[in-house]
N, C-alpha and C. Protein backbone atom coordinates (compact mmCIF):
# COMPACT_ATOMS: atom_id res chain seq x y z
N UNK A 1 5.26 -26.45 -5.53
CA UNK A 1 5.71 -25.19 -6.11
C UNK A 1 7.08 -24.89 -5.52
N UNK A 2 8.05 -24.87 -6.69
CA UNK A 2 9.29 -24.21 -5.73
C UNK A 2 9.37 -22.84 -5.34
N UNK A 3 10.48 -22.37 -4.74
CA UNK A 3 10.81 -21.17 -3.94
C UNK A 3 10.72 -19.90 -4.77
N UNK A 4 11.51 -20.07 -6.51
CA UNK A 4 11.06 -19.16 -7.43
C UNK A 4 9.57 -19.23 -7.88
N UNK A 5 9.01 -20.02 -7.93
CA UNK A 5 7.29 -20.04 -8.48
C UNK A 5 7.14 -19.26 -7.46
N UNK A 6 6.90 -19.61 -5.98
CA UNK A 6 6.51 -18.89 -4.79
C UNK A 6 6.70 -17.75 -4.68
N UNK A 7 7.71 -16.91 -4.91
CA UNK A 7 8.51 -15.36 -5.25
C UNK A 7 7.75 -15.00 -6.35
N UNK A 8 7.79 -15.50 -7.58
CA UNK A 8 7.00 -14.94 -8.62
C UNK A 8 5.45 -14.88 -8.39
N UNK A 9 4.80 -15.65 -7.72
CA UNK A 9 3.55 -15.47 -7.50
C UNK A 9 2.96 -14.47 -6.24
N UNK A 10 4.44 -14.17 -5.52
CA UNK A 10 4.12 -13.11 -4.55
C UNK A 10 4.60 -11.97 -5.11
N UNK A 11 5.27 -11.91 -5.35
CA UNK A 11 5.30 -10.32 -6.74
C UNK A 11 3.84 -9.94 -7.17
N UNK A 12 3.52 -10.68 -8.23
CA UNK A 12 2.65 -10.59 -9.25
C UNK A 12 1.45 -10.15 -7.89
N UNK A 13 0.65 -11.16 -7.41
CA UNK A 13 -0.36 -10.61 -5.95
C UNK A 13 -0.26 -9.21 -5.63
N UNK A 14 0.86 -8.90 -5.48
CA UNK A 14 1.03 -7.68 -4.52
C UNK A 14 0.58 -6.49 -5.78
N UNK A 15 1.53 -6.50 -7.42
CA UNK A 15 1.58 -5.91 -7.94
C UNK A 15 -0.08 -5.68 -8.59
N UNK A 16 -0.89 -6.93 -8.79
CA UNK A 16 -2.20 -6.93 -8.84
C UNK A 16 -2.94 -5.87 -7.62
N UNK A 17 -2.60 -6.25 -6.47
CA UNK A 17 -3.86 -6.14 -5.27
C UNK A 17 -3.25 -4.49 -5.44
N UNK A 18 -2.36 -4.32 -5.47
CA UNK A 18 -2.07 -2.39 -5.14
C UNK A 18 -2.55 -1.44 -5.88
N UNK A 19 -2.68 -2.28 -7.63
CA UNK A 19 -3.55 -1.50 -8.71
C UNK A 19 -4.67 -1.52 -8.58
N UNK A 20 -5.36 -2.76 -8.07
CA UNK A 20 -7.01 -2.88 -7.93
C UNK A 20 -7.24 -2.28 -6.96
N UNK A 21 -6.42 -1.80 -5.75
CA UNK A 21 -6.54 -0.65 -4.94
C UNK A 21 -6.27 0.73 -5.38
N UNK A 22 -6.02 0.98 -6.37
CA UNK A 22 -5.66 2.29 -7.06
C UNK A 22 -4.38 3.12 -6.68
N UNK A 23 -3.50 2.30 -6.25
CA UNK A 23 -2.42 2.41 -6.01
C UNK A 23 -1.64 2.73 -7.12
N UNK A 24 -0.13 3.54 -7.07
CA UNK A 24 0.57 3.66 -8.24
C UNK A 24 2.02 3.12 -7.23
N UNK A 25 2.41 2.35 -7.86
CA UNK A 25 4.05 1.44 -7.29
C UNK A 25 5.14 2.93 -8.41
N UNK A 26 5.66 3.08 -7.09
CA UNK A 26 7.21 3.78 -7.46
C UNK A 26 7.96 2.44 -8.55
N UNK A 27 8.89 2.30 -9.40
CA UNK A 27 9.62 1.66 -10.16
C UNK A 27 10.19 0.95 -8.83
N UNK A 28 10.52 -0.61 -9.20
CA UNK A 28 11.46 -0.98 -8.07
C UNK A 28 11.85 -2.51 -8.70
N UNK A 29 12.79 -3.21 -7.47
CA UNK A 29 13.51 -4.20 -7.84
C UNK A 29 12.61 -5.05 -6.71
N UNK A 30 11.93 -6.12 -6.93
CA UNK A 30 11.60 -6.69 -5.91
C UNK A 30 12.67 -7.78 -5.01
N UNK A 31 12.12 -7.15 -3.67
CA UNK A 31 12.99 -7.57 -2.75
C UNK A 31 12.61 -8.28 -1.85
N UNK A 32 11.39 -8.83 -2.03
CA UNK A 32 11.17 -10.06 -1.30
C UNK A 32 9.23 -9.47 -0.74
N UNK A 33 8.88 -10.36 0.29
CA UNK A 33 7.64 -10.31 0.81
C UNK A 33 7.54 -9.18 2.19
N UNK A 34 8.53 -9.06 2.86
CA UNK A 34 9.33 -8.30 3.86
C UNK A 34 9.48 -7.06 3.40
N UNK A 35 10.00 -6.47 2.80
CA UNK A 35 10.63 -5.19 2.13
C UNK A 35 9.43 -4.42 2.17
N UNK A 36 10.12 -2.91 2.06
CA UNK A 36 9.28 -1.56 1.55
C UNK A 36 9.42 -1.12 0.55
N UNK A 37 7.87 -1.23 -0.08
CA UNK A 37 7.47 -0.50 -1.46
C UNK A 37 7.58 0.63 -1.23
N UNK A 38 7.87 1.57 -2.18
CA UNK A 38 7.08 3.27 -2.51
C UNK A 38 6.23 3.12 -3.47
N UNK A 39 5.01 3.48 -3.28
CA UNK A 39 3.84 4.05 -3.81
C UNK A 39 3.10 5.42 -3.04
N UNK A 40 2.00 5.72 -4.58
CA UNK A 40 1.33 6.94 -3.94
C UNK A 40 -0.45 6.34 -4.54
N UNK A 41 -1.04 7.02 -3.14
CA UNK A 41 -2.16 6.28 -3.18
C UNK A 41 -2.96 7.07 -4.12
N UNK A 42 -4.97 6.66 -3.96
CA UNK A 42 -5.38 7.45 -4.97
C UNK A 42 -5.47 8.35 -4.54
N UNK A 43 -5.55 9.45 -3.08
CA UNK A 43 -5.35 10.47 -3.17
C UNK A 43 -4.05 11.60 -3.59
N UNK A 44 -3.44 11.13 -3.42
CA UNK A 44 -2.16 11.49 -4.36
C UNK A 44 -1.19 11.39 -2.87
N UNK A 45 -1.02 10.85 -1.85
CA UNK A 45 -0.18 10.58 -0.52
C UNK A 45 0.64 9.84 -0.92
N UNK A 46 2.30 10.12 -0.75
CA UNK A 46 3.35 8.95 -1.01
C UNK A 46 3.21 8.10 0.22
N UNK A 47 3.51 6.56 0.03
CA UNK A 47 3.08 5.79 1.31
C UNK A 47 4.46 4.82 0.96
N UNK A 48 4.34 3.72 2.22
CA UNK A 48 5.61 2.87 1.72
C UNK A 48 4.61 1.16 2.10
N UNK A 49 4.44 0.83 1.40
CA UNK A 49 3.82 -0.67 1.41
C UNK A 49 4.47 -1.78 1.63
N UNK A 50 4.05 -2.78 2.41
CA UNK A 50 4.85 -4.30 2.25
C UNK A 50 3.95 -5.17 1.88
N UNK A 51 4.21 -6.07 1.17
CA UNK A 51 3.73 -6.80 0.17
C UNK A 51 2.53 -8.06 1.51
N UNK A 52 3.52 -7.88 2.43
CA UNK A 52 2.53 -8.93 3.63
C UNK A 52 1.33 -8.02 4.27
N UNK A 53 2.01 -6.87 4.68
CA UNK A 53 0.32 -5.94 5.08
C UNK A 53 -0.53 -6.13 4.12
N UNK A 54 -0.09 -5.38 2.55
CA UNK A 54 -1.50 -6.24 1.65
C UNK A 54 -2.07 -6.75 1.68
N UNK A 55 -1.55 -7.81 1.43
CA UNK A 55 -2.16 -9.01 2.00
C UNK A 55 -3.10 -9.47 2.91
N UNK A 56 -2.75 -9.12 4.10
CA UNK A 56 -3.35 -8.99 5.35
C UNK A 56 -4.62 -7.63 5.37
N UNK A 57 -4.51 -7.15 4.25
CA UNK A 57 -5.42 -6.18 4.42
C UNK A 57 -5.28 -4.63 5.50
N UNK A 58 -3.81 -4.34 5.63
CA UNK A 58 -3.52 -3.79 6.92
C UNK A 58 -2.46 -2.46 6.04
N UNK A 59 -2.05 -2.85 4.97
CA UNK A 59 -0.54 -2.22 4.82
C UNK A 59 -1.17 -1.11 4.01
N UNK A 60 -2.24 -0.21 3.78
CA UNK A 60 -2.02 0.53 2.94
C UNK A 60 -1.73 2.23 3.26
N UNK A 61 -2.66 3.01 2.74
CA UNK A 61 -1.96 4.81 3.08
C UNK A 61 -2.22 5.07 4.81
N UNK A 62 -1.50 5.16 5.68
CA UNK A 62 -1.51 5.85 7.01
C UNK A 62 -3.26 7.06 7.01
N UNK A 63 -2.66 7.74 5.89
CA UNK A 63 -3.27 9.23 5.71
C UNK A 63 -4.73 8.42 5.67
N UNK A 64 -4.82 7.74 4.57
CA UNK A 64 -6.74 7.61 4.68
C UNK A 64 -7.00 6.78 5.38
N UNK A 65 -5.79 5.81 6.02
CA UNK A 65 -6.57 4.96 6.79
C UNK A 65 -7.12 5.75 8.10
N UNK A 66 -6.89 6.61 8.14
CA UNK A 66 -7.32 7.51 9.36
C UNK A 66 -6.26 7.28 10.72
N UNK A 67 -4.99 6.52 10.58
CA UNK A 67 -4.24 6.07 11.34
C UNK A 67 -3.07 7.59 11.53
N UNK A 68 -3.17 8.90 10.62
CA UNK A 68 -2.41 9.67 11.03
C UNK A 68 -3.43 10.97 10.23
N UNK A 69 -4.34 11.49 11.84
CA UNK A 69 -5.52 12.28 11.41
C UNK A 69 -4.97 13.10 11.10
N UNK A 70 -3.56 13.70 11.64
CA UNK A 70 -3.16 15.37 11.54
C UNK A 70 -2.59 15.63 10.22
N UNK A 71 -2.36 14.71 9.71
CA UNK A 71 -2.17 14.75 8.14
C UNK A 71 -2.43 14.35 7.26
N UNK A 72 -4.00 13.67 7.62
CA UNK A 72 -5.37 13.72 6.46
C UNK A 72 -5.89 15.20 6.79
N UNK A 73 -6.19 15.54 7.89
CA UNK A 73 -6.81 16.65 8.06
C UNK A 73 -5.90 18.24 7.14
N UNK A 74 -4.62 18.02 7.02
CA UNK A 74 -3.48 18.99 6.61
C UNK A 74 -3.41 18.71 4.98
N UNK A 75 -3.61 17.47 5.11
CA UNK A 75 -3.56 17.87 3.62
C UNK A 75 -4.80 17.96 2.60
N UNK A 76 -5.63 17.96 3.62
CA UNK A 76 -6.98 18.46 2.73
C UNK A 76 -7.43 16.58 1.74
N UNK A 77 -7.05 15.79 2.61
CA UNK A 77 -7.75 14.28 2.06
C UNK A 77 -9.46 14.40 1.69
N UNK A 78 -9.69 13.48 0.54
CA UNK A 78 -11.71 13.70 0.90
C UNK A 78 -11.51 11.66 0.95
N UNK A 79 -10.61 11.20 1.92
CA UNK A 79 -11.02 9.56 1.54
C UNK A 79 -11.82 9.87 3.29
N UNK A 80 -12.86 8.56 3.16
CA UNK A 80 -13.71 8.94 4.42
C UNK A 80 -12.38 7.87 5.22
N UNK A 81 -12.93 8.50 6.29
CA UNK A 81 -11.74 7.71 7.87
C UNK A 81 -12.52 7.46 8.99
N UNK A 82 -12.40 6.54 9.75
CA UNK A 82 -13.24 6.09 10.44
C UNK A 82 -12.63 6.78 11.98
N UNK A 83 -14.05 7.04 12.75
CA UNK A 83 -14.01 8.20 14.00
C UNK A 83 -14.57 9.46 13.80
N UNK A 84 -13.93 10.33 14.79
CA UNK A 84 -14.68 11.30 14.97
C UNK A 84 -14.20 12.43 13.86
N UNK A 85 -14.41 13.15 13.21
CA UNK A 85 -14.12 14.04 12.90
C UNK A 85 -12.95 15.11 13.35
C-alpha cells in the first residue's frame, strides 16, 4: 500500500470510528494522523480529537470521559463517568 492509500485509509477510519461514536466532526481539511480535529460529542461538549487517540481508544470528550469532573459536573452532563461522584 502506498503512502496516499495509507492517508486515505486513515482519514476514512477516523471519519467512520467518530460517527459510530456519535460524534459530529467540525468541517475540516485533513491534516494528517497527528493533527487536531474539532468535534462535538453526543452530549453536545465541543472537544478536539486526534485521529491516533481514536484509535487507541483514548482520544475522545475530556467532559464524559470523567477526565475533567468540574466540567461534567457544570455543565449538567448525564454520560456515566467512572469514580466517585
Amino acid at each position: 500500500m502506498n503512502n496516499q492509500s495509507r492517508t486515505a485509509a486513515a482519514h476514512n477510519r477516523f471519519k467512520v470510528s467518530v460517527a459510530a461514536a456519535g460524534y459530529e466532526l467540525a468541517p475540516f481539511e485533513w491534516r494528517g494522523t497527528k493533527a487536531v480535529y474539532e468535534a462535538t460529542c453526543p452530549e453536545g461538549h465541543a472537544t478536539s480529537l486526534r485521529p491516533n487517540d481514536v484509535q487507541q481508544g483514548k482520544g475522545f470528550c475530556r467532559i464524559c470521559a470523567g477526565r475533567d469532573p468540574g466540567a461534567h459536573r457544570r455543565r449538567g452532563c448525564s454520560a456515566t463517568r467512572p469514580g466517585p461522584a
